[in-house]
N, C-alpha and C. Protein backbone atom coordinates (compact mmCIF):
# COMPACT_ATOMS: atom_id res chain seq x y z
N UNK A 1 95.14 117.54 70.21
CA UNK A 1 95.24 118.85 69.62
C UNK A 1 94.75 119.92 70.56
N UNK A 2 95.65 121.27 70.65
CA UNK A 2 95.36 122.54 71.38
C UNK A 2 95.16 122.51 73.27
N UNK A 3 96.23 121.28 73.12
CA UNK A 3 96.41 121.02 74.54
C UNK A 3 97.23 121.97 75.18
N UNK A 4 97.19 122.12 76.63
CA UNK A 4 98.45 123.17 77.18
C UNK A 4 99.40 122.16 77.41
N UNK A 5 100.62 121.83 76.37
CA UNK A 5 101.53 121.09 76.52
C UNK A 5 102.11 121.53 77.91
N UNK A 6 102.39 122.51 78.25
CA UNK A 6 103.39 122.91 79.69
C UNK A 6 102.46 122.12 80.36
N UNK A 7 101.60 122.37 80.59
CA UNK A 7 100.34 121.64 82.15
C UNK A 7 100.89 120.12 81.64
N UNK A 8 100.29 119.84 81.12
CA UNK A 8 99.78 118.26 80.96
C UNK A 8 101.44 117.43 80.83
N UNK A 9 102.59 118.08 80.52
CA UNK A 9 104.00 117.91 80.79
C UNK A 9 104.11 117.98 82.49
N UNK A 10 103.95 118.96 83.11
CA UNK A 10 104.31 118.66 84.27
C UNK A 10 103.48 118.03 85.28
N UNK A 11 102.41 117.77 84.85
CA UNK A 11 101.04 116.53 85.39
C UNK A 11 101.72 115.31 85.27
N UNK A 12 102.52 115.13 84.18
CA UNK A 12 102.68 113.18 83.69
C UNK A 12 104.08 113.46 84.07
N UNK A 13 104.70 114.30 84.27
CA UNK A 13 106.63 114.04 85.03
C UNK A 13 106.20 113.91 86.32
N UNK A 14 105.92 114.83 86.77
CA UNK A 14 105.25 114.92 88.27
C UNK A 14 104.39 113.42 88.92
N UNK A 15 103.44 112.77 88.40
CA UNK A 15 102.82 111.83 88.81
C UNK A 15 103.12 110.58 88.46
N UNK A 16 104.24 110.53 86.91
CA UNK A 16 104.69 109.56 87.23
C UNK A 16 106.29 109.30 88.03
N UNK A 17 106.84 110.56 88.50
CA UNK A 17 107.75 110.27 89.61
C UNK A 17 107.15 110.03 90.51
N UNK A 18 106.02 110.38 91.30
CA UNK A 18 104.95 109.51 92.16
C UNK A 18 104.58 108.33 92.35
N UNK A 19 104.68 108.10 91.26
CA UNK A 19 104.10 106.45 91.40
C UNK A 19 105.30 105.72 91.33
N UNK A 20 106.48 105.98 90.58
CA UNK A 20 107.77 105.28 90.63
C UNK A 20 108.05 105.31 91.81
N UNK A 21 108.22 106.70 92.91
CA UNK A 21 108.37 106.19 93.92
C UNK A 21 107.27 105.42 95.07
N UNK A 22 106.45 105.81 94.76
CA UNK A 22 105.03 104.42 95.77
C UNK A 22 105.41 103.25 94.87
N UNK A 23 105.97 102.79 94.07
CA UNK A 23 106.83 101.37 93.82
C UNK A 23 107.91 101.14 94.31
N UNK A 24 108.62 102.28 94.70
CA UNK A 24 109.88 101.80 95.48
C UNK A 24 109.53 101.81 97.01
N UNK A 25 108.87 102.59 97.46
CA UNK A 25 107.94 102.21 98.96
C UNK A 25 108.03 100.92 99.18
N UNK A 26 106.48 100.50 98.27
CA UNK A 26 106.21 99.14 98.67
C UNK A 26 107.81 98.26 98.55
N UNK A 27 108.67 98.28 97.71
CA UNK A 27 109.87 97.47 97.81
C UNK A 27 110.25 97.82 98.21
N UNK A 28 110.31 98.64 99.35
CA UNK A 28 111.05 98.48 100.81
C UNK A 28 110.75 98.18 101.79
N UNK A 29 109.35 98.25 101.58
CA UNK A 29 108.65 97.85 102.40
C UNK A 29 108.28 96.20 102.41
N UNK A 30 108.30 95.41 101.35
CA UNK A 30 108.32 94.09 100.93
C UNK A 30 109.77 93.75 101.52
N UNK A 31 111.01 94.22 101.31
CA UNK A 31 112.34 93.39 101.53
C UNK A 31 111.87 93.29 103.48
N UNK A 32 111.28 94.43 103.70
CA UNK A 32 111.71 93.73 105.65
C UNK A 32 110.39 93.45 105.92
N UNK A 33 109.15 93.27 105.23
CA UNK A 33 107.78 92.42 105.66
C UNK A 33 107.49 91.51 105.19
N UNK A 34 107.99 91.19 104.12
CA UNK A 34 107.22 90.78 102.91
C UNK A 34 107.30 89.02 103.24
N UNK A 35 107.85 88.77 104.15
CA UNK A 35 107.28 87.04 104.50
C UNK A 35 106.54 86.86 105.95
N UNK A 36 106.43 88.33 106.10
CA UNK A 36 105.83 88.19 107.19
C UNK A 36 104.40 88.18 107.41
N UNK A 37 103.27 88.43 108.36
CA UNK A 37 101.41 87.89 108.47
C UNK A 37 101.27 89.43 107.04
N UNK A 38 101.62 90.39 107.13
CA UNK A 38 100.91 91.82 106.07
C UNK A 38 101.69 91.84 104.83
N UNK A 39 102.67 90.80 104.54
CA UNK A 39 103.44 90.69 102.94
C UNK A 39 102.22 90.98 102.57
N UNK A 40 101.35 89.67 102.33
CA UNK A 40 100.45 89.60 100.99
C UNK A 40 99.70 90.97 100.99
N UNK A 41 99.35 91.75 102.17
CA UNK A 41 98.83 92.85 101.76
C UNK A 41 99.17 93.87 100.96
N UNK A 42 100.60 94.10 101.40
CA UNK A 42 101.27 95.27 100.98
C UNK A 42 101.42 94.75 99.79
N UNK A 43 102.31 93.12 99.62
CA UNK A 43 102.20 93.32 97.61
C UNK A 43 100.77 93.08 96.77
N UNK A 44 99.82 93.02 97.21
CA UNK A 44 98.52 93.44 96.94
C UNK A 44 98.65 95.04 96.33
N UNK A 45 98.78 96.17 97.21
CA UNK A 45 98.48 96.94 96.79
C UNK A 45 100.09 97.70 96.33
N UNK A 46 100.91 97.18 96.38
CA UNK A 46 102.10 97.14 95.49
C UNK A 46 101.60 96.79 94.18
N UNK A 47 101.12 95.80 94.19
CA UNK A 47 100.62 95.49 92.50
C UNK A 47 100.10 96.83 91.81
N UNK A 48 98.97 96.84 92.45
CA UNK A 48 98.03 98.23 92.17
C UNK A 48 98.91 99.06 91.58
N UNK A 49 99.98 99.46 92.19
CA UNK A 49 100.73 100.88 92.21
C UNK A 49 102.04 100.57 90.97
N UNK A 50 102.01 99.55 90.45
CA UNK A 50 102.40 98.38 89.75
C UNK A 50 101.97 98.92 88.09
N UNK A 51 100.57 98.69 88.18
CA UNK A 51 99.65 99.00 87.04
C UNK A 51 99.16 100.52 86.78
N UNK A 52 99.66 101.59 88.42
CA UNK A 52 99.63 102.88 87.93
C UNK A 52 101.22 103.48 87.35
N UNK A 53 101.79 102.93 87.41
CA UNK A 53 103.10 103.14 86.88
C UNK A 53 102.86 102.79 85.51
N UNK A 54 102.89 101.78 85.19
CA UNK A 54 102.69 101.03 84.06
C UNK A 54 102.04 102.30 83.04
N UNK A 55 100.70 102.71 83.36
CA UNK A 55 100.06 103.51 82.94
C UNK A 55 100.84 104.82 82.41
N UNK A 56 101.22 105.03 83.57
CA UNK A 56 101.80 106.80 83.47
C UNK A 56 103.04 106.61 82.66
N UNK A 57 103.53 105.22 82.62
CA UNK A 57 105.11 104.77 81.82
C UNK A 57 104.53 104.92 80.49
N UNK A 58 103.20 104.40 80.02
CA UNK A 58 102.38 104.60 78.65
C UNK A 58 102.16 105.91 78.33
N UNK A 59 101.60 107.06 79.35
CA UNK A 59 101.09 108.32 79.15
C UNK A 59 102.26 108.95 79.03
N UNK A 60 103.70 108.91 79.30
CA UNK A 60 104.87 109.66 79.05
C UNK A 60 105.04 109.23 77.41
N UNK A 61 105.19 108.42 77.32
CA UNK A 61 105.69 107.80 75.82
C UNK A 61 104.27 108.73 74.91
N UNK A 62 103.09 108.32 75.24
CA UNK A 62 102.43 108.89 74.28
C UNK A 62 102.21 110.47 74.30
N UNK A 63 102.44 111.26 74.68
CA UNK A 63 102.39 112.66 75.12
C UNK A 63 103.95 113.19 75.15
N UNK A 64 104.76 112.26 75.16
CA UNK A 64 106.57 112.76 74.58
C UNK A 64 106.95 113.39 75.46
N UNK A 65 106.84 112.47 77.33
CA UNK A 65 107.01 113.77 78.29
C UNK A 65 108.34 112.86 79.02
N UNK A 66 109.41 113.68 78.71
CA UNK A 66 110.81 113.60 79.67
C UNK A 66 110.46 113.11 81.18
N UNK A 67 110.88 111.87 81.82
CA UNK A 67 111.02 111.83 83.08
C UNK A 67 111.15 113.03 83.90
N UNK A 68 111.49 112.70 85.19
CA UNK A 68 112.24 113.59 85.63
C UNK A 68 113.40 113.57 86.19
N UNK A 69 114.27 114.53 86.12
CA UNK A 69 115.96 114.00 86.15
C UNK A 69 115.95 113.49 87.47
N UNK A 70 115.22 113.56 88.57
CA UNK A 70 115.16 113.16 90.27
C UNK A 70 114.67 111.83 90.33
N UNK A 71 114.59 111.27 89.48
CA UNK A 71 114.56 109.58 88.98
C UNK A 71 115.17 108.95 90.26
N UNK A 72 116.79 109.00 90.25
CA UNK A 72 117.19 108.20 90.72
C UNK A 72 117.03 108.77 92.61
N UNK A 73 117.07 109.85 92.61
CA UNK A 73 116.43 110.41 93.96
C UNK A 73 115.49 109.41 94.47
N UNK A 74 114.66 109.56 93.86
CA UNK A 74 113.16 109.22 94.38
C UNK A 74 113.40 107.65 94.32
N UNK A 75 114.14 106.30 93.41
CA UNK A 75 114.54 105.72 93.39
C UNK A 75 114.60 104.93 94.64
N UNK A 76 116.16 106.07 95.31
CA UNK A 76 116.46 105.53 96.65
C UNK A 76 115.96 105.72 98.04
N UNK A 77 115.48 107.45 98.09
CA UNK A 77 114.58 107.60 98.51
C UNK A 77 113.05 107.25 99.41
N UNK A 78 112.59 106.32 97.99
CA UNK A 78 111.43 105.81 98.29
C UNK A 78 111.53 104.80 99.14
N UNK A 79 112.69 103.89 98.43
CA UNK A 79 112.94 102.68 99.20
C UNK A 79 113.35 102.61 100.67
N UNK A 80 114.28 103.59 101.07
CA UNK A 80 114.35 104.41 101.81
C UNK A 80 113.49 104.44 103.38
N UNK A 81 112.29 104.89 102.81
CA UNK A 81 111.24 105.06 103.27
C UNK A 81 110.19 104.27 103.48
N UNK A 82 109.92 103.26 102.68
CA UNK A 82 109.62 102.35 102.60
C UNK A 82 109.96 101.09 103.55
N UNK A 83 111.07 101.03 103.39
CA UNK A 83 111.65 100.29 104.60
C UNK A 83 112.00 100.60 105.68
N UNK A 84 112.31 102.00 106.03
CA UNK A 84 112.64 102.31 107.55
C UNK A 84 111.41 102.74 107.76
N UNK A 85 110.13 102.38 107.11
CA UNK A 85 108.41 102.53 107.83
C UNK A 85 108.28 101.29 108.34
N UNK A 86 108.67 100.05 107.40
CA UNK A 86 108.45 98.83 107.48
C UNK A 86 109.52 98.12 108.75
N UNK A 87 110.68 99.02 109.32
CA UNK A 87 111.13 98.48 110.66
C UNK A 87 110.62 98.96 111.75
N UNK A 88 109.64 99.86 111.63
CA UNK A 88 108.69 100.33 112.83
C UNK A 88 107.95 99.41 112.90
N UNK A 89 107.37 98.34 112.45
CA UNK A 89 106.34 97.51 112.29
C UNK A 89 104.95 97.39 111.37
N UNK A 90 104.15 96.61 111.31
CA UNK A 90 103.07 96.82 110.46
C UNK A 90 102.35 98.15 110.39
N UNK A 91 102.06 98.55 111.58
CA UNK A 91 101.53 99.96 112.25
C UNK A 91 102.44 101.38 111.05
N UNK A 92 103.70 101.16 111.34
CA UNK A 92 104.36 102.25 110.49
C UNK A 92 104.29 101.70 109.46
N UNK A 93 104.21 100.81 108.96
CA UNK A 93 104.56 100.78 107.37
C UNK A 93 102.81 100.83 106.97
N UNK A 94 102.01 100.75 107.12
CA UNK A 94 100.30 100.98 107.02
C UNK A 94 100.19 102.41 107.38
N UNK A 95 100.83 103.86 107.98
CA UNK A 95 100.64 104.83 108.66
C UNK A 95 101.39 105.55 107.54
N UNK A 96 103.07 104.80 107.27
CA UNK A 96 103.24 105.96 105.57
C UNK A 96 102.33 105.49 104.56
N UNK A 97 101.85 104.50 104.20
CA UNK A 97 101.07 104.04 103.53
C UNK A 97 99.84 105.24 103.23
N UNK A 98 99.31 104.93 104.31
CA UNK A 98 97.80 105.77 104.70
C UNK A 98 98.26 107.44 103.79
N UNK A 99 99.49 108.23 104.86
CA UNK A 99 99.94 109.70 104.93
C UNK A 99 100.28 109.60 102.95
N UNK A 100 101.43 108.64 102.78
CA UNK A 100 101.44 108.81 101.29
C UNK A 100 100.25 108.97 100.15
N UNK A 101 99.05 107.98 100.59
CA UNK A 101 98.07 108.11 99.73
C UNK A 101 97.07 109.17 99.75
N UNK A 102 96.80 109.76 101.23
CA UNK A 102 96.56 110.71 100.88
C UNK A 102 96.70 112.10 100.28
N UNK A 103 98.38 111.83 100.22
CA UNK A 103 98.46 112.93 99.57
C UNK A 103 98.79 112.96 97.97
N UNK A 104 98.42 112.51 97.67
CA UNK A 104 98.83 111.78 96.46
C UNK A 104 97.00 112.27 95.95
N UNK A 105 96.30 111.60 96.36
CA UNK A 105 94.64 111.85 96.20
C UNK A 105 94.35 113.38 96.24
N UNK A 106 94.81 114.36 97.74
CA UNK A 106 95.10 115.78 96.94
C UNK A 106 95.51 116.26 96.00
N UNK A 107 96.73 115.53 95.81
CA UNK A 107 97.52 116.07 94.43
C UNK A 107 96.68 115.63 93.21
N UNK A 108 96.19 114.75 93.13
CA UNK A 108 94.91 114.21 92.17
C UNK A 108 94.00 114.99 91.62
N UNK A 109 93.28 115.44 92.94
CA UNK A 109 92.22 116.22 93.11
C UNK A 109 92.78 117.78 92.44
N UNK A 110 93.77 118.30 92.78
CA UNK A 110 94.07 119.42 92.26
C UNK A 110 94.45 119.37 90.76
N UNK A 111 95.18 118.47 90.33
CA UNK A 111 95.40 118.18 88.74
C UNK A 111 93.91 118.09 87.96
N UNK A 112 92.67 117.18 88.73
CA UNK A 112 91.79 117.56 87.99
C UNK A 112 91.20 118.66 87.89
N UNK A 113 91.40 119.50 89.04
CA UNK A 113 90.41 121.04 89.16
C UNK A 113 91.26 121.49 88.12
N UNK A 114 92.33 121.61 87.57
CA UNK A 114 92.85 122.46 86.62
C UNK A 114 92.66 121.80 85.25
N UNK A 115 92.30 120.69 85.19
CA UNK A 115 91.79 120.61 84.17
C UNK A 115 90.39 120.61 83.29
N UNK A 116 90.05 120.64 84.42
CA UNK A 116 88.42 120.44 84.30
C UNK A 116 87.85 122.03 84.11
N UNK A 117 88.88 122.83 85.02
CA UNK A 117 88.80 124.49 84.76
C UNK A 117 89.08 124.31 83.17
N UNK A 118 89.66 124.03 82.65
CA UNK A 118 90.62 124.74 81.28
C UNK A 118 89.64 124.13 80.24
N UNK A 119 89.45 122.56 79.92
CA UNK A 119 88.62 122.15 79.21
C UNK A 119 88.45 120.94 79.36
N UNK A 120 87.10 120.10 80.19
CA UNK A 120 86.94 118.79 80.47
C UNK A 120 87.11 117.81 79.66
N UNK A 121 86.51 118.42 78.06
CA UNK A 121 86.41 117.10 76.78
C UNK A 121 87.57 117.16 76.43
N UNK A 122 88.43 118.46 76.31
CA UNK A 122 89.77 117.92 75.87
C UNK A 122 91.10 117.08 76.68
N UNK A 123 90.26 116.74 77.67
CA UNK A 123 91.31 116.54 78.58
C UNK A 123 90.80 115.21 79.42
N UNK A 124 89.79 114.63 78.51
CA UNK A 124 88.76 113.40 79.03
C UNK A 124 89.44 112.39 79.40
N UNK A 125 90.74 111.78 78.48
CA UNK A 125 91.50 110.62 78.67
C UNK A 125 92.26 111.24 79.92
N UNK A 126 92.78 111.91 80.34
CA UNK A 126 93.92 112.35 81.35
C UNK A 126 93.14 112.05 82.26
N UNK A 127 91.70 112.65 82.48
CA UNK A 127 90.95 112.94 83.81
C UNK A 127 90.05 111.37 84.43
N UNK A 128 89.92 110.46 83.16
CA UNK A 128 89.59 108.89 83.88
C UNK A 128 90.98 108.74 84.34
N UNK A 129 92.17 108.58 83.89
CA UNK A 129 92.94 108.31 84.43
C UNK A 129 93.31 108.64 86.00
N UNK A 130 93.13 109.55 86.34
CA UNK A 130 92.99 110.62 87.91
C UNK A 130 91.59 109.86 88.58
């Protein structure tokens, strides 16, 4: 109750097209490493990114928030990217890795400053999640 539906709508379209695509990363990055010495790493933290999807797939349904129509963009995209990191070698596919997460952790960081500006208790479940 007395949430800013606009914010917290474009927080959960926004982050979970993020994480859909850091799932299609790592599976592109899995089809040209993934039997190779850093598979198990990358689907290690493929998993991870696995269970933040999962999440944000829960936080859309419960908050009634529309994907975003760039679905299938980010889709191919990711994979995309994912794999033409992963034919540079371990080095590139660990280097988008690295560049993706950090920015992802900015983008984090800024979703919580605006919420934490507006109202921390009402916005307690969103902000463990971040």
């Amino acid at each position: 109750g007395g949430i800013n539906k606009p914010v917290i709508e474009r927080i959960i379209r926004v982050d979970h097209a993020g994480e859909y695509g850091a799932n299609r990363i790592y599976a592109g990055q899995m089809a040209v490493l993934g039997r190779s010495s850093v598979g198990p790493v990358i689907q290690q933290m493929w998993n991870q990114e696995k269970d933040h999807l999962k999440k944000f797939n829960d936080l859309m349904v419960a908050y009634r928030v529309r994907p975003t129509v760039l679905l299938p963009f980010w889709n191919v995209a990711g994979f995309v990217l994912g794999a033409g990191s992963a034919l540079l070698g371990r080095k590139g596919a660990m280097a988008c890795t690295v560049a993706v997460e950090e920015s992802i952790s900015d983008h984090y960081n800024s979703q919580i400053r605006t919420l934490v500006e507006e109202d921390p208790e009402k916005y307690k479940e969103l902000l463990q999640v971040f």
